[in-house]
C-alpha atoms as a PDB file:
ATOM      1  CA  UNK A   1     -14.678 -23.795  44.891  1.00  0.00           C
ATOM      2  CA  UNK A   2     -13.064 -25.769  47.899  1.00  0.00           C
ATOM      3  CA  UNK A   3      -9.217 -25.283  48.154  1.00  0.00           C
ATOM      4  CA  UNK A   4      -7.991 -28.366  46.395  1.00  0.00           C
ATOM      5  CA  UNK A   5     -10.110 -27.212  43.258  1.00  0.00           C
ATOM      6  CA  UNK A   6      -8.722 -23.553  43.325  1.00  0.00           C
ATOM      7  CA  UNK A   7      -5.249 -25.298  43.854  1.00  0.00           C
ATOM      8  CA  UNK A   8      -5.702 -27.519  40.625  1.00  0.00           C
ATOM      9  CA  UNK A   9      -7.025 -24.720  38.277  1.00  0.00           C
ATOM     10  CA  UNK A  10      -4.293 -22.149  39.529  1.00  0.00           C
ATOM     11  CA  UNK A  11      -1.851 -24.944  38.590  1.00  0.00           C
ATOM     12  CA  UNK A  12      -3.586 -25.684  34.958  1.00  0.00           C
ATOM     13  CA  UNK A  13      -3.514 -21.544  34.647  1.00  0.00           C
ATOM     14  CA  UNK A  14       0.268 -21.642  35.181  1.00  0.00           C
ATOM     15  CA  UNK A  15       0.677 -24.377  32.927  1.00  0.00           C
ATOM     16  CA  UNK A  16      -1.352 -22.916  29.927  1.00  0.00           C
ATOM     17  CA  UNK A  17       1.374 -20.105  30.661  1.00  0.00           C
ATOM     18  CA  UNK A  18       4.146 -21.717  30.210  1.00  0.00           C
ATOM     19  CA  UNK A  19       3.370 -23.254  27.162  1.00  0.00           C
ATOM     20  CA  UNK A  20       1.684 -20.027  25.709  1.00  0.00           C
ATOM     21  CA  UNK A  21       4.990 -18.563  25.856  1.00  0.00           C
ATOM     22  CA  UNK A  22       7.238 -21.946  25.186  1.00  0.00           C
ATOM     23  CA  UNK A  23       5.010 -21.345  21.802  1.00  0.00           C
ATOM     24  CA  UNK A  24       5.176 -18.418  20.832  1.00  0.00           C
ATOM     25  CA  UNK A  25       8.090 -16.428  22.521  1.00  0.00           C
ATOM     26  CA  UNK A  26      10.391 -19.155  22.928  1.00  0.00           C
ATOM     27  CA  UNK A  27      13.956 -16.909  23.080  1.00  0.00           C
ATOM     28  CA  UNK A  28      11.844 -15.706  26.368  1.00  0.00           C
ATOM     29  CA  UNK A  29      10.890 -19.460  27.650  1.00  0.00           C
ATOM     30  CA  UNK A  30      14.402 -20.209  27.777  1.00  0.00           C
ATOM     31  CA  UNK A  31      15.170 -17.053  29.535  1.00  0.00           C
ATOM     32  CA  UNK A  32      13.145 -17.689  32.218  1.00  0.00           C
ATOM     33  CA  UNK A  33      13.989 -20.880  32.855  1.00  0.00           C
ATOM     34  CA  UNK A  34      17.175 -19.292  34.502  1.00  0.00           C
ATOM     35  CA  UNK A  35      15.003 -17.396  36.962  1.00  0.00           C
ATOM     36  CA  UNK A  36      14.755 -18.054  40.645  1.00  0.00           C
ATOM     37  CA  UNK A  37      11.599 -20.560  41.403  1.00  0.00           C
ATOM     38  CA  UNK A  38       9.806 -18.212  43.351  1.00  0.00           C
ATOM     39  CA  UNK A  39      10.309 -15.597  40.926  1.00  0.00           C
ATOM     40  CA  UNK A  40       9.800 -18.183  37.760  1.00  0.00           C
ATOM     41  CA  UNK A  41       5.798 -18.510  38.139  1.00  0.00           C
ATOM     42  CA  UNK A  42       5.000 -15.054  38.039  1.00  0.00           C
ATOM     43  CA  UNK A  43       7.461 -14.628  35.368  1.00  0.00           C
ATOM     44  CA  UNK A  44       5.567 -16.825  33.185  1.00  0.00           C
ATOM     45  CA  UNK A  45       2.216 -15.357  33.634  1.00  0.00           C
ATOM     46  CA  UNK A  46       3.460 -12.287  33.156  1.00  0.00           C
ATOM     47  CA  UNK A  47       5.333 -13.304  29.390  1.00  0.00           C
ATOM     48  CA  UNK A  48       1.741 -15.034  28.499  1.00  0.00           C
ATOM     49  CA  UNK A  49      -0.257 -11.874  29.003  1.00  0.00           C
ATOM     50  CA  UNK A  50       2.383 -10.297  27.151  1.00  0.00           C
ATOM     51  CA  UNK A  51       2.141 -12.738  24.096  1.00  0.00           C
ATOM     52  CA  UNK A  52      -2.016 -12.032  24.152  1.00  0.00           C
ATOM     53  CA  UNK A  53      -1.628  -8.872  23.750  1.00  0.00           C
ATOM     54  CA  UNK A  54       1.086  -8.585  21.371  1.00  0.00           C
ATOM     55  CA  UNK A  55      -0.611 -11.319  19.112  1.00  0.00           C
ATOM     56  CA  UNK A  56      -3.695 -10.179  19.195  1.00  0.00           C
ATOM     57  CA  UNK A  57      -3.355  -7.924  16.067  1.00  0.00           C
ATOM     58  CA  UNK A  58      -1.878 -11.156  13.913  1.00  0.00           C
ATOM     59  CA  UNK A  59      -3.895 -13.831  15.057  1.00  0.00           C
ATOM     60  CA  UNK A  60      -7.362 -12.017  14.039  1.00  0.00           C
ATOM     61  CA  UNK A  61      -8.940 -12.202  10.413  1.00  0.00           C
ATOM     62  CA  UNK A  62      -9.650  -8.559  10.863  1.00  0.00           C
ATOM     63  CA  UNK A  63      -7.871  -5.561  12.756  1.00  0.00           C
ATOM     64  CA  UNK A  64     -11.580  -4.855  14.397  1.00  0.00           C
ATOM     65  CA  UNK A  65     -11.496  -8.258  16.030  1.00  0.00           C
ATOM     66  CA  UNK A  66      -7.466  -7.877  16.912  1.00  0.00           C
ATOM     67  CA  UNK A  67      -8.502  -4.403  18.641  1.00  0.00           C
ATOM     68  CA  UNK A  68     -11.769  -5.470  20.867  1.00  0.00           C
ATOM     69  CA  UNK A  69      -9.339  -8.471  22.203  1.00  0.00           C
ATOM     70  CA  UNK A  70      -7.001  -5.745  23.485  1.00  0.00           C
ATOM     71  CA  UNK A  71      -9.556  -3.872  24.847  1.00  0.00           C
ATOM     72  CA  UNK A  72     -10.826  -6.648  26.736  1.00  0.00           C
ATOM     73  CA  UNK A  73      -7.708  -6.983  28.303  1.00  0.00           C
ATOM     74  CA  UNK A  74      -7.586  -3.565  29.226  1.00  0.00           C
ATOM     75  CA  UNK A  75     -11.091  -4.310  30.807  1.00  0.00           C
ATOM     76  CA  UNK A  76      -9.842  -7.575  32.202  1.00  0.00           C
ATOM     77  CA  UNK A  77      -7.051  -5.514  33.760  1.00  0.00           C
ATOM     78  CA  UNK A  78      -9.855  -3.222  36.026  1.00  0.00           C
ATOM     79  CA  UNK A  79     -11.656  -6.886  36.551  1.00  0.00           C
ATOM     80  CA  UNK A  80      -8.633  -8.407  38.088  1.00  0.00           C
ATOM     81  CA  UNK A  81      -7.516  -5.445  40.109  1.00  0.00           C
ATOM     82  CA  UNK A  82     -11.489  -5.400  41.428  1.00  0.00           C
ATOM     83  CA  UNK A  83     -10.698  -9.188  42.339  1.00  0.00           C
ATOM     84  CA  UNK A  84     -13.743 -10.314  39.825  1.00  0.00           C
ATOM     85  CA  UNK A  85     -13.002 -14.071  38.143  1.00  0.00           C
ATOM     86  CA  UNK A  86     -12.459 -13.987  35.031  1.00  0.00           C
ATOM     87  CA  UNK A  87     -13.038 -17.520  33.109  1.00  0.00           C
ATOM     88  CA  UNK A  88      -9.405 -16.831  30.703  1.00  0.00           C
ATOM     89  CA  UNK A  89      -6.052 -19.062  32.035  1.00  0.00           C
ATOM     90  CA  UNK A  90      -3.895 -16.541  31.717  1.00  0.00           C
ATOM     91  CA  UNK A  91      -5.796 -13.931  33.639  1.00  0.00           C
ATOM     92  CA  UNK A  92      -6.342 -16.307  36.107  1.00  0.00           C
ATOM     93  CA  UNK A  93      -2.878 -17.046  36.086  1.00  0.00           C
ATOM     94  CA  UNK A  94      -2.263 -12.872  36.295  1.00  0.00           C
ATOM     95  CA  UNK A  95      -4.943 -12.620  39.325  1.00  0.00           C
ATOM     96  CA  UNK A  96      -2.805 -15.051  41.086  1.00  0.00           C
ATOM     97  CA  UNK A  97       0.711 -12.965  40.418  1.00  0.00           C
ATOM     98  CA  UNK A  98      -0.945 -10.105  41.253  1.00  0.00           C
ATOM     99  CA  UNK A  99      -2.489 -10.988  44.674  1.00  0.00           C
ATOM    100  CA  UNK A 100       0.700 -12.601  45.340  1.00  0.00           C
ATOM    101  CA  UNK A 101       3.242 -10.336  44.301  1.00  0.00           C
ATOM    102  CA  UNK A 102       1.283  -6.884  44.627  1.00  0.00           C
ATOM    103  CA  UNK A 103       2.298  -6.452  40.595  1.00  0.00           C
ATOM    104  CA  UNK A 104       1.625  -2.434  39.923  1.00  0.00           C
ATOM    105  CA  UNK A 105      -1.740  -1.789  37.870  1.00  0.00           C
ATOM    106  CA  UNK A 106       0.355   1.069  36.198  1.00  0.00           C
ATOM    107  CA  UNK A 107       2.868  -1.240  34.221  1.00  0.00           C
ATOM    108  CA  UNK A 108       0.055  -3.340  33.096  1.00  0.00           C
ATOM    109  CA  UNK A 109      -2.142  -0.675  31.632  1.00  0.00           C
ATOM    110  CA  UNK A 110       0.567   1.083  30.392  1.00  0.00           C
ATOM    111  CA  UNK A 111       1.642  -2.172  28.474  1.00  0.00           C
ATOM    112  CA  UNK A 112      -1.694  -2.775  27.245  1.00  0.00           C
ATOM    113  CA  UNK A 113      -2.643   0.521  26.223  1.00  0.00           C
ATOM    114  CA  UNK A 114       0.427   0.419  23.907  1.00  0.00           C
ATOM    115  CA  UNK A 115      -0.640  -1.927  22.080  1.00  0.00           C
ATOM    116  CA  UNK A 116      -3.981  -0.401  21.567  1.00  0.00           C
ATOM    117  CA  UNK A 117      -2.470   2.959  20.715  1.00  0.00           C
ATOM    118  CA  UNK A 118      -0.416   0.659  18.014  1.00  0.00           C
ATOM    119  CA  UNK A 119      -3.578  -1.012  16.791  1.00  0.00           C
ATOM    120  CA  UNK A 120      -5.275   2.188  16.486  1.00  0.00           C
ATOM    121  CA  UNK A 121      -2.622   3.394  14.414  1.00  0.00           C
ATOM    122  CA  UNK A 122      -3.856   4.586  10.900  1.00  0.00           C
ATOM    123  CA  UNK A 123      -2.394   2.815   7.911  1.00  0.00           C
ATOM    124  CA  UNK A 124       0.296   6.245   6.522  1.00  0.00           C
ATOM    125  CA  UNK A 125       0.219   7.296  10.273  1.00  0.00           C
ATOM    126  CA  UNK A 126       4.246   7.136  10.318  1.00  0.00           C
ATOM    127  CA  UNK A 127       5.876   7.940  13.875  1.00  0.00           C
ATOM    128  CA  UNK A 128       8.021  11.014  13.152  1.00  0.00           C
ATOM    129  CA  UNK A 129      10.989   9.912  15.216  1.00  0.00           C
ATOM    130  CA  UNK A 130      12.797   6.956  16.738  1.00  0.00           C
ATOM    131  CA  UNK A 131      12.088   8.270  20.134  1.00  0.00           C
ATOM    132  CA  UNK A 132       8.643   7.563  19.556  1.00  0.00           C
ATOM    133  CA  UNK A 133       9.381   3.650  18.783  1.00  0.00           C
ATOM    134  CA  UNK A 134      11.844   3.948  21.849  1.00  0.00           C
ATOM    135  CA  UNK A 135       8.849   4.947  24.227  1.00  0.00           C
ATOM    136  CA  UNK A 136       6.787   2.136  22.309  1.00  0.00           C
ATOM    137  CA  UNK A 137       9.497  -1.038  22.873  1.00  0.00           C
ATOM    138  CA  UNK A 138       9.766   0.849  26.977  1.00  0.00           C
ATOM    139  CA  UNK A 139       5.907   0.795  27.386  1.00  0.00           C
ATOM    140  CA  UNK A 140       5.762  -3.073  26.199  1.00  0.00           C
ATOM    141  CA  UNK A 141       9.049  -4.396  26.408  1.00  0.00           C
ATOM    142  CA  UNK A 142      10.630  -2.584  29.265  1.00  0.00           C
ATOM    143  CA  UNK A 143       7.433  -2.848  31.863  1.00  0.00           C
ATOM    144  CA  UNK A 144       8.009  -6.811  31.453  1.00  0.00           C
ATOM    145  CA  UNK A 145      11.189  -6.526  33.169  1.00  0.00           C
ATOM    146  CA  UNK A 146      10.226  -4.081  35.138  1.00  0.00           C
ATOM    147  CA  UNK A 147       7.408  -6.458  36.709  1.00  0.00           C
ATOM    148  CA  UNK A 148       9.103  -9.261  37.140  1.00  0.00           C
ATOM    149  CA  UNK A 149      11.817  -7.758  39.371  1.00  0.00           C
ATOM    150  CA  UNK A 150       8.865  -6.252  41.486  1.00  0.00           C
ATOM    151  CA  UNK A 151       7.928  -9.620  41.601  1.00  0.00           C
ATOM    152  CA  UNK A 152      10.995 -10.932  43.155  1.00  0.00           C
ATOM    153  CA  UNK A 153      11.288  -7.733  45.447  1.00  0.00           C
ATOM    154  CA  UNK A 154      14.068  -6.346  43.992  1.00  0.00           C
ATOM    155  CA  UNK A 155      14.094  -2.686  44.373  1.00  0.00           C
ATOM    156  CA  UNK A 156      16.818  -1.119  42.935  1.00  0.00           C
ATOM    157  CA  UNK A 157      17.272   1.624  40.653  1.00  0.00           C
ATOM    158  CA  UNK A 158      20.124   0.510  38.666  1.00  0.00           C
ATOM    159  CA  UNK A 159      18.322  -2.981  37.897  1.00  0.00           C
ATOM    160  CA  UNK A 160      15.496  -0.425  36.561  1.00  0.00           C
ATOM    161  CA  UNK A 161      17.624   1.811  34.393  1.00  0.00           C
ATOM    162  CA  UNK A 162      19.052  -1.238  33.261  1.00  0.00           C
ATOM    163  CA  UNK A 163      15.721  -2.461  32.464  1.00  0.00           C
ATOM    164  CA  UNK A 164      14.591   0.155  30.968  1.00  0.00           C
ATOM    165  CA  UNK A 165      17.727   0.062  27.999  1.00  0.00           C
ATOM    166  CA  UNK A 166      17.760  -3.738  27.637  1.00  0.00           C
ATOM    167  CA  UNK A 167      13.524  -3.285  27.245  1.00  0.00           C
ATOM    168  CA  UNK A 168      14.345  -0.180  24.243  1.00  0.00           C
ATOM    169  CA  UNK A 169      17.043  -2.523  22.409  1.00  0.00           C
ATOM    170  CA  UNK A 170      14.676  -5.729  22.845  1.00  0.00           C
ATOM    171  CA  UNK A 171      11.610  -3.970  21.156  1.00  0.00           C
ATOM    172  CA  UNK A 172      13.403  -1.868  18.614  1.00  0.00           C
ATOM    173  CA  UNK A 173      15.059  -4.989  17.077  1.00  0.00           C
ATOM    174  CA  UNK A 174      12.204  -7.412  17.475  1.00  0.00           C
ATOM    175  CA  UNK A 175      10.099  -4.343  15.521  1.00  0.00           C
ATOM    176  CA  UNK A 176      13.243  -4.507  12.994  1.00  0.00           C
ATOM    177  CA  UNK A 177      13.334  -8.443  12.683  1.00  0.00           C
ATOM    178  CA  UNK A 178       8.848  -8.236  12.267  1.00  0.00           C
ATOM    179  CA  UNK A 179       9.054  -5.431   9.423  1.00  0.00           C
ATOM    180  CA  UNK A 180       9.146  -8.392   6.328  1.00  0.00           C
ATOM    181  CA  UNK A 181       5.916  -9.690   8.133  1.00  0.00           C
ATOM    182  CA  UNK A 182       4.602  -6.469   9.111  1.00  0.00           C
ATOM    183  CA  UNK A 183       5.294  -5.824   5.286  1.00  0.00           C
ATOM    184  CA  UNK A 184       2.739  -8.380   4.187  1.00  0.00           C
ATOM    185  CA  UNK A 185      -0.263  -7.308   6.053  1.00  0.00           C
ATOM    186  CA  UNK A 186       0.471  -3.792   4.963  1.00  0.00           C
ATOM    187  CA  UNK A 187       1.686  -2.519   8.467  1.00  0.00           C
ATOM    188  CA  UNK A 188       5.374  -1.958   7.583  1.00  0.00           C
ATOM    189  CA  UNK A 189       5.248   1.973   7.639  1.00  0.00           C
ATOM    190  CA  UNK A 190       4.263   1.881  11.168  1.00  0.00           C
ATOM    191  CA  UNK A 191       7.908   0.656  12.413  1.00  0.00           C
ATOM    192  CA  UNK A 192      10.432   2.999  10.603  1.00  0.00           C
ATOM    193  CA  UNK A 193      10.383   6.409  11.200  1.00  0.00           C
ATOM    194  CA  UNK A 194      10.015   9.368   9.313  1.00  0.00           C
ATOM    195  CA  UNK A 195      13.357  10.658  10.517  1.00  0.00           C
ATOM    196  CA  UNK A 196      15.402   7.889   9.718  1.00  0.00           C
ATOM    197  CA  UNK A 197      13.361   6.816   6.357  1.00  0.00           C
ATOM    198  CA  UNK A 198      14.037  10.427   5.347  1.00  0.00           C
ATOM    199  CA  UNK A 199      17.790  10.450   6.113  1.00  0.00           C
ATOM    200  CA  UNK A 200      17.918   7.085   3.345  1.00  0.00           C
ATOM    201  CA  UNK A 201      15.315   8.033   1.017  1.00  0.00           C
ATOM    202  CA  UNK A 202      12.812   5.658   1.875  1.00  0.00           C
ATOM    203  CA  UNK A 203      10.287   8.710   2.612  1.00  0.00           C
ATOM    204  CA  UNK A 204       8.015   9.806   0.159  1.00  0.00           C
ATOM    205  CA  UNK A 205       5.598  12.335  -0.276  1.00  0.00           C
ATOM    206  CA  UNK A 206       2.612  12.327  -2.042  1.00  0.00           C
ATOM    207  CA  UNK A 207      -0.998  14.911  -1.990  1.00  0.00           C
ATOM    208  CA  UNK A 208      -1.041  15.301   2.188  1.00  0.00           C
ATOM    209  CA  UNK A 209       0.618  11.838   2.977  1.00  0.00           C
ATOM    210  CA  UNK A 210       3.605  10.362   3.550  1.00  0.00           C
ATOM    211  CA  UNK A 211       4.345   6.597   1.905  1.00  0.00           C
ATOM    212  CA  UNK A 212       7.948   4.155   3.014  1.00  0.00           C
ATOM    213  CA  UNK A 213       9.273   2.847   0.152  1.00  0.00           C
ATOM    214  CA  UNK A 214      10.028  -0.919   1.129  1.00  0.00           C
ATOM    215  CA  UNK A 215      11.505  -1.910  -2.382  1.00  0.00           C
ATOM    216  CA  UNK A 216      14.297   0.407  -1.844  1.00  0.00           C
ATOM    217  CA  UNK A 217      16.499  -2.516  -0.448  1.00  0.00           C
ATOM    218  CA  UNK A 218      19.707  -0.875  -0.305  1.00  0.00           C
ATOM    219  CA  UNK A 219      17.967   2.375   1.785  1.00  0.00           C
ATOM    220  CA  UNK A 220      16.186  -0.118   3.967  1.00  0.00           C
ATOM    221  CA  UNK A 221      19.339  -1.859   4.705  1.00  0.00           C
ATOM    222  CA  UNK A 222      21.063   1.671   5.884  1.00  0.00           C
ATOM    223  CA  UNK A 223      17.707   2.873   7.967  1.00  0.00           C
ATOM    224  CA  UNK A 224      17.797  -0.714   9.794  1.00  0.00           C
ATOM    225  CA  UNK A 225      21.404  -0.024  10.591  1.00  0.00           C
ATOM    226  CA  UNK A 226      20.863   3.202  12.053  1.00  0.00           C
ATOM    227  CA  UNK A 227      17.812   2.044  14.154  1.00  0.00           C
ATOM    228  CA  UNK A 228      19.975  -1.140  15.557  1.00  0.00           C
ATOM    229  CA  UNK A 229      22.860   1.319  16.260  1.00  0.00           C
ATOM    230  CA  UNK A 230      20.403   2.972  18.516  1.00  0.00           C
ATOM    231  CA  UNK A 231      19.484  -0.374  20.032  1.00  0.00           C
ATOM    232  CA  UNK A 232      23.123  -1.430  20.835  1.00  0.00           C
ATOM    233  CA  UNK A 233      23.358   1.871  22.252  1.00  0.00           C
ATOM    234  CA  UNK A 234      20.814   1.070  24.720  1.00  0.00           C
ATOM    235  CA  UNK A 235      22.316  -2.857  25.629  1.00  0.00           C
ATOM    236  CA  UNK A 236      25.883  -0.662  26.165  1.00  0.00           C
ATOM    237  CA  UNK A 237      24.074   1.151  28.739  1.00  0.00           C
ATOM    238  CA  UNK A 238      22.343  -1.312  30.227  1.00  0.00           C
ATOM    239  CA  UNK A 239      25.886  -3.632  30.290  1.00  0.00           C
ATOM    240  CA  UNK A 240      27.718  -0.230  31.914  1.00  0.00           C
ATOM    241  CA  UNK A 241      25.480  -0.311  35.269  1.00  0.00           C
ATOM    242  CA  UNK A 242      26.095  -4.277  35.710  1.00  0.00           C
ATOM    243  CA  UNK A 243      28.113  -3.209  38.695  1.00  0.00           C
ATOM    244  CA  UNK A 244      25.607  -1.928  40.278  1.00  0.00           C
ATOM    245  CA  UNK A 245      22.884  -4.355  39.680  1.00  0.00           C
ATOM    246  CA  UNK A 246      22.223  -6.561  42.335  1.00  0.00           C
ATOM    247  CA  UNK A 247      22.846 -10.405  42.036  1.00  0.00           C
ATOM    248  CA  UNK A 248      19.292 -11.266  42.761  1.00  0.00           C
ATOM    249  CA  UNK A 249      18.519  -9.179  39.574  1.00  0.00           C
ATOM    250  CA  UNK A 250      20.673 -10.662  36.935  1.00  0.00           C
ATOM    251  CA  UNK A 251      18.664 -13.313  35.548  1.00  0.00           C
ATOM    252  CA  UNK A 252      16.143 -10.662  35.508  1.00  0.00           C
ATOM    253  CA  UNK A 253      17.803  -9.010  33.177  1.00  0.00           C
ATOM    254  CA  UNK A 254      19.337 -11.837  30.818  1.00  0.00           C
ATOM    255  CA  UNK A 255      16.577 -10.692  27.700  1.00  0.00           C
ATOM    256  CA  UNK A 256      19.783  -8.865  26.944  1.00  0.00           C
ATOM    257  CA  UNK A 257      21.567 -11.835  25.436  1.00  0.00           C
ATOM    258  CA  UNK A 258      18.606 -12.520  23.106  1.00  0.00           C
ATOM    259  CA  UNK A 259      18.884  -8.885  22.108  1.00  0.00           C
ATOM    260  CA  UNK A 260      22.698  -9.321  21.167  1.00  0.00           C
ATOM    261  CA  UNK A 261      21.942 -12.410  19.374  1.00  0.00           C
ATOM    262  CA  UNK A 262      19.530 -10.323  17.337  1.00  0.00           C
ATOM    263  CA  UNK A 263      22.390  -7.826  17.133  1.00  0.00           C
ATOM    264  CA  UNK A 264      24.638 -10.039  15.503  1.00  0.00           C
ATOM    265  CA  UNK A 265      22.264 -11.966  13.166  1.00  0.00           C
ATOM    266  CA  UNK A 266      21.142  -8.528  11.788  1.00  0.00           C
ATOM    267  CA  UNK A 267      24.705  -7.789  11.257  1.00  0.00           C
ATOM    268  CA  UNK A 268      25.710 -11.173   9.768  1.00  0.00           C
ATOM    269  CA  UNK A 269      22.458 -10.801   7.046  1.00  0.00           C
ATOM    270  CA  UNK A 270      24.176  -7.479   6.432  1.00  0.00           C
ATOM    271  CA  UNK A 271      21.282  -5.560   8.089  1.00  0.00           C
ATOM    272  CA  UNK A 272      19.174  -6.951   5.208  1.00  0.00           C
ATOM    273  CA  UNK A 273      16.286  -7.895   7.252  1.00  0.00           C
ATOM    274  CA  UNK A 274      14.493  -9.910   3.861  1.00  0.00           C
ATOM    275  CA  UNK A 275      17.076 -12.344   4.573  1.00  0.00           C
ATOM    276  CA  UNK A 276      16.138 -15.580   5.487  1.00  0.00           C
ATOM    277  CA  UNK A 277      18.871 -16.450   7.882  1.00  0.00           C
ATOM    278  CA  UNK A 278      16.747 -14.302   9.965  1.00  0.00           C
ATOM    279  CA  UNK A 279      14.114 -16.701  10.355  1.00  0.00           C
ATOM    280  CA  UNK A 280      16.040 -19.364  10.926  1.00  0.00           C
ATOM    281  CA  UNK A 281      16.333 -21.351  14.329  1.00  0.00           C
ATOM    282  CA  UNK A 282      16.230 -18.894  17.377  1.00  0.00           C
ATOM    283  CA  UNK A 283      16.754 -14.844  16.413  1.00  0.00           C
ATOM    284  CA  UNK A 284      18.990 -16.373  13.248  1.00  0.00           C
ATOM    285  CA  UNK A 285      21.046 -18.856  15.461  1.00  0.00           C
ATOM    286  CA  UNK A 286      20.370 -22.716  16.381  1.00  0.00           C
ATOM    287  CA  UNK A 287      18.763 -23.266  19.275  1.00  0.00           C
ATOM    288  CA  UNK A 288      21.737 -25.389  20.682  1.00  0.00           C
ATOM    289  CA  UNK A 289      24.124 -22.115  20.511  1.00  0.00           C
ATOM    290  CA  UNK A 290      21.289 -19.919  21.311  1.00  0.00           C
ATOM    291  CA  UNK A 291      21.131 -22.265  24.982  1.00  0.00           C
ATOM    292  CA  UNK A 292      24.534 -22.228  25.469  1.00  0.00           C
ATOM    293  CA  UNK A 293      24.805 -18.533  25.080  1.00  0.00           C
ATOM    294  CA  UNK A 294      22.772 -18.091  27.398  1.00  0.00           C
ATOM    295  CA  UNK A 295      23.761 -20.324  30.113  1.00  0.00           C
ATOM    296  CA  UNK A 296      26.996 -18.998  29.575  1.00  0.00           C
ATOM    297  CA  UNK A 297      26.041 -15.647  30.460  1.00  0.00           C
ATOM    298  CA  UNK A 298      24.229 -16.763  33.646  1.00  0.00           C
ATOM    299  CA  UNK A 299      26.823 -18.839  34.855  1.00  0.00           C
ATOM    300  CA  UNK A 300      28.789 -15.997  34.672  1.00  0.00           C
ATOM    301  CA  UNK A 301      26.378 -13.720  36.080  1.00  0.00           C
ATOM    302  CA  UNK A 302      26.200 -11.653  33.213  1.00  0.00           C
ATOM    303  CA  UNK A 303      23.715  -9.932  31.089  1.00  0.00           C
END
């Protein structure tokens, strides 16, 4: 392939990106369109591996299908890293990033592998504690952030701490907001654990297994509280070391303002997370005030 053809398909890779995450994590899109330019491409690629992998579960017919795809990213992982083409955009799009940025294998497998160990997960296999869905929104949420500051060279560890609590409240609420969906495929139990389903009678046990109770409204309500309490923990944290974070890294770190939104709409809907304001517009908002939110915050240099 002569350079003006490797130039045109790197370019159609980035664009098949873009709109692979314009479509489907769209609260993110608009995030990164505050990024730096040189920062912004590997950004994207970055979010569009991240939306195979976390879709890969809910766009197949069956969970066999939804687990080979995230295998073969696991594999397509090794095949980048062993600079071997692979004929996918966004892998393309990654092999670029990566040779360009020097993205660590570690965050990319560990992201992957999360999902897999998710997928894998049997049906009344219920995580015993919140920590465990804290490691789980770190290992996929978190390493996003932290790769895309490695891909603007930002070393710092502040920026990373902070990633690491905006990452925890990001995936804990997005796994709060996903439970009525997760609750039609049958995959609800996965997301509330047994601590906190046990402290609002949700828990119940049956023979040698355990069973959430999802009708039990009122309970639900009280255990989605508790688990967003632990999220807002985790974006006060994050907000406390903003003195610390370098400038370059702010816009890095503006998936915080999508998390508050969340925050809010969860509280407005009374922590009810059935109700349909949820769904509406973006995280419960219009898109308008969900923009202007956010360009507030990064004209302002704040997260």
């Amino acid at each position: 392939m002569n350079s003006a053809s490797a130039s045109s398909s790197a370019k159609a890779a980035f664009s098949y990106c873009v709109q692979q995450v314009r479509s489907y994590d769209y609260h993110q899109y608009l995030c990164l369109l505050h990024l730096p330019a040189e920062m912004r491409r590997a950004a994207f690629a970055l979010r569009a591996f991240n939306v195979e992998t976390a879709r890969a579960m809910d766009v197949a017919s069956d969970p066999r299908i939804g687990l080979m795809r995230l295998l073969w990213w696991q594999e397509a992982i090794d095949k980048i890293f062993a600079h071997k083409v692979i004929e996918h955009p966004t892998a393309q799009a990654l092999s670029h990033v990566i040779s360009e940025h020097k993205i660590s294998k570690g965050w990319l497998k560990r992201s992957v592998e999360a999902r897999i160990n998710d997928a894998r997960r049997e049906e009344n296999d219920i995580p015993e504690t919140i920590g465990e869905l804290e490691k789980y929104a770190e290992d996929t949420a978190s390493t996003m952030l932290y790769m895309i500051l490695q891909a603007g060279s930002i070393s710092s560890t502040a920026a990373d701490h902070a990633a690491s609590h905006i990452g925890k409240a990001s995936g804990l609420l997005l796994l709060l907001k996903s439970l009525p969906y997760h609750a039609s495929r049958n995959r609800h139990i996965s997301y509330i654990p047994a601590d906190v389903a046990s402290n609002h009678g949700l828990l119940v046990k049956y023979k040698n297994q355990s069973e959430i109770q999802m009708d039990n409204r009122e309970g639900l309500s009280d255990a989605v509280f508790e688990m967003a309490s632990v999220a807002n923990v985790h974006l006060q944290k994050a907000r406390e070391l903003a003195g610390t974070v370098p400038t370059k890294a702010l816009p890095v770190l503006l998936p915080a303002v999508p998390a508050q939104v969340l925050l809010d709409s969860l509280r407005r809907a009374h922590f009810d997370v059935f109700d349909p304001r949820l769904a509406r517009g973006v995280l419960g908002i219009s898109p308008l005030w969900f923009q202007l939110k956010l360009k507030w915050h990064a004209w302002r240099r704040k997260y």
